[in-house]
C-alpha atoms as a PDB file:
ATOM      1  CA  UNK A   1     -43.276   5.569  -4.525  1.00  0.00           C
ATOM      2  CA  UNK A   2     -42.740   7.454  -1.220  1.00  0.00           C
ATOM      3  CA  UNK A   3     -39.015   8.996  -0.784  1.00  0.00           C
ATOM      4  CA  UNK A   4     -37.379  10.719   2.213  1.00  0.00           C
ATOM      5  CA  UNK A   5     -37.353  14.387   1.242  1.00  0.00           C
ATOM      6  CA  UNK A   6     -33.784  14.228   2.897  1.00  0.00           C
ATOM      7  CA  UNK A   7     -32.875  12.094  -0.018  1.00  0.00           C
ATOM      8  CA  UNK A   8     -31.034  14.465  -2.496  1.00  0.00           C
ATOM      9  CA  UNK A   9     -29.984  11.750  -4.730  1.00  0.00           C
ATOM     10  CA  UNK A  10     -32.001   8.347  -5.149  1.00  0.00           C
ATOM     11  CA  UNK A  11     -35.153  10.499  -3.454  1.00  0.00           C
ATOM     12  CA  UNK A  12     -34.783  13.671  -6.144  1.00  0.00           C
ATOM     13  CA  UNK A  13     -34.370  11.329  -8.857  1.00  0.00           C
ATOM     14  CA  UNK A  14     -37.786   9.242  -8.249  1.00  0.00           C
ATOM     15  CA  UNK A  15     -39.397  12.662  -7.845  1.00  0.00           C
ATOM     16  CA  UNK A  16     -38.105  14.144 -10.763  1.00  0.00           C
ATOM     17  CA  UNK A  17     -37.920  11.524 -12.970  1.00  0.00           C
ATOM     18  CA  UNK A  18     -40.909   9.726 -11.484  1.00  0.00           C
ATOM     19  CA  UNK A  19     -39.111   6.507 -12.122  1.00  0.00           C
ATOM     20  CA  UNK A  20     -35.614   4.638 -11.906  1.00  0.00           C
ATOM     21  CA  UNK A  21     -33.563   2.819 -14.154  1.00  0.00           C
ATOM     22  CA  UNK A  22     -37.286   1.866 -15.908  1.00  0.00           C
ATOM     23  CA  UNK A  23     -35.153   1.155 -19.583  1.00  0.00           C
ATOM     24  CA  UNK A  24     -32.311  -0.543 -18.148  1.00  0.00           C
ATOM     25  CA  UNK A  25     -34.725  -2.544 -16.259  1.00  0.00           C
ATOM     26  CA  UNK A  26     -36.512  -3.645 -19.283  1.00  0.00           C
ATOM     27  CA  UNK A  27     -33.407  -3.982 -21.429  1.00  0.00           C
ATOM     28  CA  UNK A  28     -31.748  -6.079 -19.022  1.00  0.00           C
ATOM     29  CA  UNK A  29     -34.817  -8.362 -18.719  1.00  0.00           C
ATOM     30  CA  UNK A  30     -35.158  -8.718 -22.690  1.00  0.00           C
ATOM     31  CA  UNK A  31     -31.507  -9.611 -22.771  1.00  0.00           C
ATOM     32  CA  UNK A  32     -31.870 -12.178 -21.067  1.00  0.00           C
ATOM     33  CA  UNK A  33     -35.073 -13.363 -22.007  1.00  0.00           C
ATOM     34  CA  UNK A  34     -33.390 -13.638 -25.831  1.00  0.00           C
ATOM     35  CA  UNK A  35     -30.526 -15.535 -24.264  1.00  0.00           C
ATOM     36  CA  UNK A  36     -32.915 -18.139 -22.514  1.00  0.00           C
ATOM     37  CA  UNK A  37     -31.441 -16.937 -19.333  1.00  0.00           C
ATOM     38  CA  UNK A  38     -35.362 -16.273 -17.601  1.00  0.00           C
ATOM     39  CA  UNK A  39     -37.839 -18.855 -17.951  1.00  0.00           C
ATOM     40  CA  UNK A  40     -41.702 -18.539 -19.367  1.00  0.00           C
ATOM     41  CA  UNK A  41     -44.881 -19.547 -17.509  1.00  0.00           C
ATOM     42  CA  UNK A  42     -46.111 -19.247 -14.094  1.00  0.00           C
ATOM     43  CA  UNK A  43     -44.355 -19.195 -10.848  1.00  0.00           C
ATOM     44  CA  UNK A  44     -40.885 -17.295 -11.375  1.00  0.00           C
ATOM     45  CA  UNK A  45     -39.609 -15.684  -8.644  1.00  0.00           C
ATOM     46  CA  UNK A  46     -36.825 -12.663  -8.700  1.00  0.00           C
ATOM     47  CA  UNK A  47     -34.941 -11.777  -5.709  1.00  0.00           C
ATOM     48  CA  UNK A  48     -34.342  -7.876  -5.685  1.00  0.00           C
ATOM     49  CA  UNK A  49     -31.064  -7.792  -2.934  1.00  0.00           C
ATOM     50  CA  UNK A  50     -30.380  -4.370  -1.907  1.00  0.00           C
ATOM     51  CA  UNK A  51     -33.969  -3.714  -2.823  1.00  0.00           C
ATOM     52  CA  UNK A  52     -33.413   0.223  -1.172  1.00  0.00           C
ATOM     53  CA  UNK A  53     -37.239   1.914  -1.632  1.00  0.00           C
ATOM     54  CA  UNK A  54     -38.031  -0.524  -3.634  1.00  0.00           C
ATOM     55  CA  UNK A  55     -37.988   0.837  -6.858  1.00  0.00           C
ATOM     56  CA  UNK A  56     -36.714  -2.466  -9.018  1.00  0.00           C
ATOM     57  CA  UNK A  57     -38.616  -5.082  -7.497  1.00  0.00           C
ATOM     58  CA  UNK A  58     -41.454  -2.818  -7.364  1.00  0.00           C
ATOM     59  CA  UNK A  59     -41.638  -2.041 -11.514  1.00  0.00           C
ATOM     60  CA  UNK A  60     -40.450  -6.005 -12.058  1.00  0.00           C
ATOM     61  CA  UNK A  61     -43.944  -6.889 -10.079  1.00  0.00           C
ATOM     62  CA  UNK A  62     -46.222  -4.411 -12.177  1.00  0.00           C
ATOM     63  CA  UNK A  63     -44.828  -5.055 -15.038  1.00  0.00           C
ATOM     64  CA  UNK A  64     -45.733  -8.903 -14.589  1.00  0.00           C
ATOM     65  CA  UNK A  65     -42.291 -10.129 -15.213  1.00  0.00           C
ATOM     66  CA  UNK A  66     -42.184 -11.776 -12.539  1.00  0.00           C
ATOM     67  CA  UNK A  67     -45.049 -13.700 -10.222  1.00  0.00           C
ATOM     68  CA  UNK A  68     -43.366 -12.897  -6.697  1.00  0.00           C
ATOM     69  CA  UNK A  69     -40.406 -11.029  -5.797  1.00  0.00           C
ATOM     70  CA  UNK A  70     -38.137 -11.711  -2.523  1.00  0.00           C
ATOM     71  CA  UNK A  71     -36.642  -7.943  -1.460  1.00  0.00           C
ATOM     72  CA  UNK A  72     -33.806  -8.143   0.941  1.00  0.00           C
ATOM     73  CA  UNK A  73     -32.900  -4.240   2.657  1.00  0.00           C
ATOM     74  CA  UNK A  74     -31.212  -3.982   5.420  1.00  0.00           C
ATOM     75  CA  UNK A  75     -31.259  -0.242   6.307  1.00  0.00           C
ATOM     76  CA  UNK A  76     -33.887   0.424   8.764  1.00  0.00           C
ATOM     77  CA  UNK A  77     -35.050   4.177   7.118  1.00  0.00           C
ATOM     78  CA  UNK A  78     -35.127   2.403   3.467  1.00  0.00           C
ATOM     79  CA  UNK A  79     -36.883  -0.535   4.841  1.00  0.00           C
ATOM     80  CA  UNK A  80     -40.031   0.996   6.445  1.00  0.00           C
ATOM     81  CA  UNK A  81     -40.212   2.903   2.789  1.00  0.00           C
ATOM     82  CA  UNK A  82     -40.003  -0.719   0.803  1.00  0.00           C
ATOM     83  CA  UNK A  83     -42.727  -2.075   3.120  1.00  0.00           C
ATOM     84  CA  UNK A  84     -45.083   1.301   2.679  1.00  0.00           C
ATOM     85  CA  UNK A  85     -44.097   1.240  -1.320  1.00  0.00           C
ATOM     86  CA  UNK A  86     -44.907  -2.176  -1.594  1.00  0.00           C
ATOM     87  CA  UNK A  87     -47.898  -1.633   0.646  1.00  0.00           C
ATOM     88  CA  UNK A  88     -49.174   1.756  -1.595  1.00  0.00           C
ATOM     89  CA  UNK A  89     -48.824  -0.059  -4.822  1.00  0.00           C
ATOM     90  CA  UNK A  90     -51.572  -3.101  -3.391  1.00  0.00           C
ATOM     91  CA  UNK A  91     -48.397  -5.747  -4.195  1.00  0.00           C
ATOM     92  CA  UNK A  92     -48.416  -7.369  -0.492  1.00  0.00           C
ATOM     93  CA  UNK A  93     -48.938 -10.897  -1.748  1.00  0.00           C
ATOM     94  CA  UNK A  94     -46.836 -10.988  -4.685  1.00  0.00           C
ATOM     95  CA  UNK A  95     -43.615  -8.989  -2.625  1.00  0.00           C
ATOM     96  CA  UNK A  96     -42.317 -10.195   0.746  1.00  0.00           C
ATOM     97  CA  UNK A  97     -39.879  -8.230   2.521  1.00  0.00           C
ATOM     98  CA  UNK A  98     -36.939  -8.993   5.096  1.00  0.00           C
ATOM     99  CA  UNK A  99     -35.080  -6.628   6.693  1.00  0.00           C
ATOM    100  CA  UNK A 100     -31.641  -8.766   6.406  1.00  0.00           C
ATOM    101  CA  UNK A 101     -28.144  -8.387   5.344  1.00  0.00           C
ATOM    102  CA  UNK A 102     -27.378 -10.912   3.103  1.00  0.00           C
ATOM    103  CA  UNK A 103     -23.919 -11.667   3.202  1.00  0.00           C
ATOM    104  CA  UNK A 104     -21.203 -14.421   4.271  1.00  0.00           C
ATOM    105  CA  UNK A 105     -22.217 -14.977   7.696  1.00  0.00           C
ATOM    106  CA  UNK A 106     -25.293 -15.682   9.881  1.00  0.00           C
ATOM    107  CA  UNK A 107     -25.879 -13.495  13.194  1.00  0.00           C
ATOM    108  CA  UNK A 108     -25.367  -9.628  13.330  1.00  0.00           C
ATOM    109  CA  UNK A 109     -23.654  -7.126  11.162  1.00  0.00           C
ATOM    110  CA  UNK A 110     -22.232  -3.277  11.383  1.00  0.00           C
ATOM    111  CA  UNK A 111     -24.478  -1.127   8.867  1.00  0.00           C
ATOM    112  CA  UNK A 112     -23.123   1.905   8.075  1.00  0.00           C
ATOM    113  CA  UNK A 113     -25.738   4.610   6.944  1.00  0.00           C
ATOM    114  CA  UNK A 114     -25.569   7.716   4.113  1.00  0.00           C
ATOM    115  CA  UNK A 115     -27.000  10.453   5.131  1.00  0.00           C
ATOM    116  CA  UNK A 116     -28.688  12.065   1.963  1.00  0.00           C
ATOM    117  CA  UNK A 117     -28.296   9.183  -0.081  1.00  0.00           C
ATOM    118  CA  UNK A 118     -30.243   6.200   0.354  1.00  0.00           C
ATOM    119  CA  UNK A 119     -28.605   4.080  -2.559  1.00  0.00           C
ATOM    120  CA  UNK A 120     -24.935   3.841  -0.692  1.00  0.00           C
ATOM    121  CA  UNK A 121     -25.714   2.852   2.950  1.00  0.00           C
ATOM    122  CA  UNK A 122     -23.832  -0.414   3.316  1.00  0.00           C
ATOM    123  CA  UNK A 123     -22.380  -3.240   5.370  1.00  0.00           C
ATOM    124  CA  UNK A 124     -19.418  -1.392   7.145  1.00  0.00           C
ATOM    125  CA  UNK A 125     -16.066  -3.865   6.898  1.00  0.00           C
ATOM    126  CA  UNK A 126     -13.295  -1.285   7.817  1.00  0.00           C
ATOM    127  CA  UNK A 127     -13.034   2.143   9.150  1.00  0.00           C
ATOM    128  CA  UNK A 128     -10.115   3.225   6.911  1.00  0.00           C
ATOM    129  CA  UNK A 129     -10.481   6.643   5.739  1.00  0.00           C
ATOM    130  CA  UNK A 130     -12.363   6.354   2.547  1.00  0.00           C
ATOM    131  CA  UNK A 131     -12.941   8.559  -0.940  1.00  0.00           C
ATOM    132  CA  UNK A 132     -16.630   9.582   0.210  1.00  0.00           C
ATOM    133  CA  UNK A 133     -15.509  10.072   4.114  1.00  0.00           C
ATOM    134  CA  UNK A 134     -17.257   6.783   4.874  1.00  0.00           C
ATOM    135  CA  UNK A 135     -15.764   6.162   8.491  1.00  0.00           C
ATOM    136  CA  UNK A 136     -17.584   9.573   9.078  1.00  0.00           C
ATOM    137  CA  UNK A 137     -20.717   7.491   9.040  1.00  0.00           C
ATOM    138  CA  UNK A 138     -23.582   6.613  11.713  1.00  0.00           C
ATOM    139  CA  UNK A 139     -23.941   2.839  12.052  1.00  0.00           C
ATOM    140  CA  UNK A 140     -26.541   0.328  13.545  1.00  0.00           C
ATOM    141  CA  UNK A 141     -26.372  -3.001  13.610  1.00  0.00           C
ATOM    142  CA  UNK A 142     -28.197  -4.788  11.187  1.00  0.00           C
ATOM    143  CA  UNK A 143     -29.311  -9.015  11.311  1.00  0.00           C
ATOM    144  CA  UNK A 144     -27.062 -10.902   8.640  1.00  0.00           C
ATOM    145  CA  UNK A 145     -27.477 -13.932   6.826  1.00  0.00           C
ATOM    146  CA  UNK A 146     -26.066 -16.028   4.229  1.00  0.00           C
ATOM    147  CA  UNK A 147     -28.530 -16.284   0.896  1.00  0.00           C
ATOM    148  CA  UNK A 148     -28.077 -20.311   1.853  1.00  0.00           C
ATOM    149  CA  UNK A 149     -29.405 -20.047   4.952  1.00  0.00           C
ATOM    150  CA  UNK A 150     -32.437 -18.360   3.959  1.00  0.00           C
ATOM    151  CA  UNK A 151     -33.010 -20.403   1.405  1.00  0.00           C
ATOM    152  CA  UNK A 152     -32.656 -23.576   3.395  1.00  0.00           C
ATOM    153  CA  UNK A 153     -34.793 -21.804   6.537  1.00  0.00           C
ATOM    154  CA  UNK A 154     -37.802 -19.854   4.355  1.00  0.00           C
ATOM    155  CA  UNK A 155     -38.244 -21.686   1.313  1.00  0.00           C
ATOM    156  CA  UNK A 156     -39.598 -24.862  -0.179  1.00  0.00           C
ATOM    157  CA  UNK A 157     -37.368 -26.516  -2.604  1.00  0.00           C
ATOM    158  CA  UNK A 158     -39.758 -26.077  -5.396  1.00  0.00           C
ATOM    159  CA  UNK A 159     -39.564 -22.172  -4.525  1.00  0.00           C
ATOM    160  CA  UNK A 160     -35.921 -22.461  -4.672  1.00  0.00           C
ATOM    161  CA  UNK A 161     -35.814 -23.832  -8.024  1.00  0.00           C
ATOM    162  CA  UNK A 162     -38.761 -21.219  -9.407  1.00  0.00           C
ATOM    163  CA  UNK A 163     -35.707 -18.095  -8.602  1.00  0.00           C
ATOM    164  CA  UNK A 164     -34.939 -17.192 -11.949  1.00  0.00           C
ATOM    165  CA  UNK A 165     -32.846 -14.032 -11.780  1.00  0.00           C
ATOM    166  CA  UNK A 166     -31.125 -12.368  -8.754  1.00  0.00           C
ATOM    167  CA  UNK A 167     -30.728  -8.303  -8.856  1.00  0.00           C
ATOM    168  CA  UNK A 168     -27.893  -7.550  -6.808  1.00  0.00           C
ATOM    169  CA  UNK A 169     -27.104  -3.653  -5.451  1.00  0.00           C
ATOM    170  CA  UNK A 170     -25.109  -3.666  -2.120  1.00  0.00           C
ATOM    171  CA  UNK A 171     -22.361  -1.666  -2.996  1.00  0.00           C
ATOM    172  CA  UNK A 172     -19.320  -3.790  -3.215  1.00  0.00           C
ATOM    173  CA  UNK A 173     -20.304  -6.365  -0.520  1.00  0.00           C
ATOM    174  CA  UNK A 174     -21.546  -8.847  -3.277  1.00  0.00           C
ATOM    175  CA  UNK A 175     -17.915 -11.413  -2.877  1.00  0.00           C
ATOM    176  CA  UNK A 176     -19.899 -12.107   0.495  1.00  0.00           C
ATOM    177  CA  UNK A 177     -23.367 -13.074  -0.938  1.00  0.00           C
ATOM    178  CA  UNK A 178     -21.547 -15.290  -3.598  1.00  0.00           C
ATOM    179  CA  UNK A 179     -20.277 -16.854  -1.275  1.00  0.00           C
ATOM    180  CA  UNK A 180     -22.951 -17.188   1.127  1.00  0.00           C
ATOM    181  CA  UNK A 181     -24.645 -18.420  -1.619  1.00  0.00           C
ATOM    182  CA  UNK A 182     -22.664 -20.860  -2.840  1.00  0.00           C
ATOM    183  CA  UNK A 183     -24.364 -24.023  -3.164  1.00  0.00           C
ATOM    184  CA  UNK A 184     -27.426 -22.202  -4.268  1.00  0.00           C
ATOM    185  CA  UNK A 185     -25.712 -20.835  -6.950  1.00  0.00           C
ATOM    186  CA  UNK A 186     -23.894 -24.427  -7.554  1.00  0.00           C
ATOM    187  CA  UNK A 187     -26.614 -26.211  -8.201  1.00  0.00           C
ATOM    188  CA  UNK A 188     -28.787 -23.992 -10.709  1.00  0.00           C
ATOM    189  CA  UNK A 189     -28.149 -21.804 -13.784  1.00  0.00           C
ATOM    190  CA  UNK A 190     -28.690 -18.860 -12.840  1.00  0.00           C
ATOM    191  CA  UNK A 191     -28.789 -15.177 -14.341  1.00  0.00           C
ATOM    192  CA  UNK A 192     -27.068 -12.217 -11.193  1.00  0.00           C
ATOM    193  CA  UNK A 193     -27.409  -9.188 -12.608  1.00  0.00           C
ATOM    194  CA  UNK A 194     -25.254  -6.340 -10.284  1.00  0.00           C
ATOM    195  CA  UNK A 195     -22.778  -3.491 -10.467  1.00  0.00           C
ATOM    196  CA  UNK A 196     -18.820  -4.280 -10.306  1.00  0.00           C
ATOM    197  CA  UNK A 197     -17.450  -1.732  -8.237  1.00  0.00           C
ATOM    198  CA  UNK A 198     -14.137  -2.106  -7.503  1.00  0.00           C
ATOM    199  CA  UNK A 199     -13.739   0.734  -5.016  1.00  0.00           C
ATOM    200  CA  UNK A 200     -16.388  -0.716  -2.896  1.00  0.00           C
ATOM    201  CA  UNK A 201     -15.264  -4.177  -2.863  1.00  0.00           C
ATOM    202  CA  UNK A 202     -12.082  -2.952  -1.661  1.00  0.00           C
ATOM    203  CA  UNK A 203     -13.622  -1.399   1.393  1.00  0.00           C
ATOM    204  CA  UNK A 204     -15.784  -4.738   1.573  1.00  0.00           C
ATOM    205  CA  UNK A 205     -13.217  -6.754   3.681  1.00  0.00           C
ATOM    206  CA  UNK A 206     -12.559  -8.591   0.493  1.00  0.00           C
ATOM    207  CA  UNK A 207      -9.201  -8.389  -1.538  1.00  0.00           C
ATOM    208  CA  UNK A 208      -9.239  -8.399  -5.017  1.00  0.00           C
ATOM    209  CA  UNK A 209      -7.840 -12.460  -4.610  1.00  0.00           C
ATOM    210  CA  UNK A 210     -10.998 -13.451  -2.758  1.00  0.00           C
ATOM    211  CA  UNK A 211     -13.724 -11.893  -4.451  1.00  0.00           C
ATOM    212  CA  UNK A 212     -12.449 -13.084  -7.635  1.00  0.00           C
ATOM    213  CA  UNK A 213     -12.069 -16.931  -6.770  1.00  0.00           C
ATOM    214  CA  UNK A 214     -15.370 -16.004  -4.937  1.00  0.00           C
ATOM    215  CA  UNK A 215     -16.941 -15.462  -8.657  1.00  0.00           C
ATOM    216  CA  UNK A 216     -15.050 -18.184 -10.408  1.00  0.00           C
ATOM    217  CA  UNK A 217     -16.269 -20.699  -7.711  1.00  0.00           C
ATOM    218  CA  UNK A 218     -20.145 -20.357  -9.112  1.00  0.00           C
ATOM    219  CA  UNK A 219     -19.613 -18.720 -12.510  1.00  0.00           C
ATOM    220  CA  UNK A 220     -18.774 -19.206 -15.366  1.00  0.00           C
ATOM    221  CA  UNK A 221     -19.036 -16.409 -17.861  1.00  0.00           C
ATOM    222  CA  UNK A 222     -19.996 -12.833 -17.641  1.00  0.00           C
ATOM    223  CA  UNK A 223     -21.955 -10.258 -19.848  1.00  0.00           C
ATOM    224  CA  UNK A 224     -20.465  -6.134 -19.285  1.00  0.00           C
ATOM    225  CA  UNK A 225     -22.321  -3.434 -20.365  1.00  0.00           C
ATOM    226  CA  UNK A 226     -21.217  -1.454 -22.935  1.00  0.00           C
ATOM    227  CA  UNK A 227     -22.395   1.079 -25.601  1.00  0.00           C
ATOM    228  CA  UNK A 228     -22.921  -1.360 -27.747  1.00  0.00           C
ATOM    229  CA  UNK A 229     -25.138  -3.312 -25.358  1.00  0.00           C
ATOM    230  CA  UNK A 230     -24.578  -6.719 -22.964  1.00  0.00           C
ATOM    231  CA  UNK A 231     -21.144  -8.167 -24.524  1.00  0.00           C
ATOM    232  CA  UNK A 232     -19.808 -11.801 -23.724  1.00  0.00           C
ATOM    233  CA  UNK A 233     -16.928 -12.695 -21.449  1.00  0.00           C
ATOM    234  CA  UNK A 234     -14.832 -15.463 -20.620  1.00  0.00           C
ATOM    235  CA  UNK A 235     -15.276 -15.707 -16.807  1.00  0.00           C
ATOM    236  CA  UNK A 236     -11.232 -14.808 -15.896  1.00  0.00           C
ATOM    237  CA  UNK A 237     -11.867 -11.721 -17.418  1.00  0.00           C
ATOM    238  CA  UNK A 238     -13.425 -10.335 -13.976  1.00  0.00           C
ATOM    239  CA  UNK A 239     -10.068  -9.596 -12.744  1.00  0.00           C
ATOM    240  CA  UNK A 240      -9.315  -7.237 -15.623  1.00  0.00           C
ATOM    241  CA  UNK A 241     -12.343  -5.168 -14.756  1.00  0.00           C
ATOM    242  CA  UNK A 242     -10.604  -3.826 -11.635  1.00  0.00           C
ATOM    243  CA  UNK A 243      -8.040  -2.273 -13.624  1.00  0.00           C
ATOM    244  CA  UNK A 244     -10.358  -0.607 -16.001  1.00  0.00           C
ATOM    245  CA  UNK A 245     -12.933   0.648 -13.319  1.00  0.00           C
ATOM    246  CA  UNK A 246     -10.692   1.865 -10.676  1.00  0.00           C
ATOM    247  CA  UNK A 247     -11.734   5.370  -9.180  1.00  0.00           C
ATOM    248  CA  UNK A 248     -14.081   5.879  -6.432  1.00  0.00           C
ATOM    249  CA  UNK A 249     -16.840   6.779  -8.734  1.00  0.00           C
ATOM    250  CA  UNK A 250     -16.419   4.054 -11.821  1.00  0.00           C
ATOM    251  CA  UNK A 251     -18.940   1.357 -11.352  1.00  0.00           C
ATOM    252  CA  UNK A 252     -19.708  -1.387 -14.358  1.00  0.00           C
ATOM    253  CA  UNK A 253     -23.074  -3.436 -15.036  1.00  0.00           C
ATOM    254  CA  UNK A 254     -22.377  -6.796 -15.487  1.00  0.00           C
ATOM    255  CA  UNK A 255     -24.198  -9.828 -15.245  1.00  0.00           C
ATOM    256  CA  UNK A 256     -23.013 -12.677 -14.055  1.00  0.00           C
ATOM    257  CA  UNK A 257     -24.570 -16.590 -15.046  1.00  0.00           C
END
């Protein structure tokens, strides 16, 4: 993988650690392979959304759990790395990239960028002050669409139906892809793995209110990772998890079905 050596936090890690999140990767996928969550055989498709350098979709191809991956990144530095990654590791016909916003609306979109940190440049909603001086941040204007729309514009309907897991990472903007993606996510069963972060859906243009009916409208239970591993709940429990991870800085894995 190729990093920006202006990177001192997703970019140090991958050169340090010459991977990323390799074991929860793995665990994540056997989870839900024991569940009956991700189907066997040819064909399945993963969409990686917030794919950043590429590092999930990336280790999901090589490690041939999945045929084809669909990587969504919308921040023009990260991008041009997913496309060389993807590129450097000879996996042009099995990942196809699209430099796109997905969110709850179809045209253009303000996109703030982190400077120095790759893994939180996101879809700018308000210009409060924030924790992590946010409003601070350069912008560009990024093209938006809702996962629907793609779907309905890109993709045969027996590609649709081979999607078997969604990896979400857009820092707090993911109330918007729900429900962009609502009648995708209506009509399937469907394993969304993705952080809860209540600080950033706060600063998402989404109250508390909306993104949880947004979640309750196409799910209906929820797995949160603990020490224990992946544990059950019932899918009102959501709420409670903005109570419990409440700082700037508390995020939760959770995977939504």
């Amino acid at each position: 993988l190729s990093v920006s050596s202006e990177d001192w936090l997703m970019g140090k890690h991958l050169f340090v650690h010459r991977n990323y999140e390799i074991d929860f990767i793995g665990m994540s996928l056997a989870f839900l392979k024991e569940r009956g969550y991700l189907r066997t055989g040819k064909g399945r498709i993963a969409v990686d959304i917030g794919a950043n350098l590429g590092m999930i979709g990336i280790a999901m191809a090589r490690n041939d759990d999945f045929d084809r991956v669909i990587a969504f990144e919308p921040d023009p530095r990260n991008f041009r790395l997913l496309e060389n990654n993807v590129k450097q590791n000879g996996l042009e016909s099995r990942i196809e990239c699209f430099q796109i916003a997905l969110s709850s609306q179809n045209g253009e979109i303000e996109f703030e960028l982190a400077e120095g940190n790759s893994g939180d440049s996101r879809v700018r909603q308000t210009d409060r002050v924030g924790a992590l001086n946010e409003q601070l941040r350069r912008t560009v204007v990024v093209r938006s669409m809702t996962f629907d729309s793609f779907v309905a514009g890109k993709l045969t309907a027996s590609e649709a139906d081979q999607i078997d897991l969604l990896w979400v990472d857009i820092q707090g903007h993911e109330g918007h892809l729900f429900s962009g993606a609502r009648d995708f996510l209506s009509k399937r069963k469907i394993a969304v793995v993705n952080e809860f972060w209540g600080y950033g859906i706060d600063r998402s243009g989404m109250s508390r209110e909306e993104y949880c009916a947004a979640v309750k409208e196409v799910f209906s239970e929820f797995y949160l990772l603990t020490a224990g591993g992946y544990e059950p709940k019932p899918i009102g429990d959501i709420e409670r998890l903005f109570e419990v991870y409440n700082k700037p800085r508390a995020i939760a894995n959770i995977i939504l079905i």
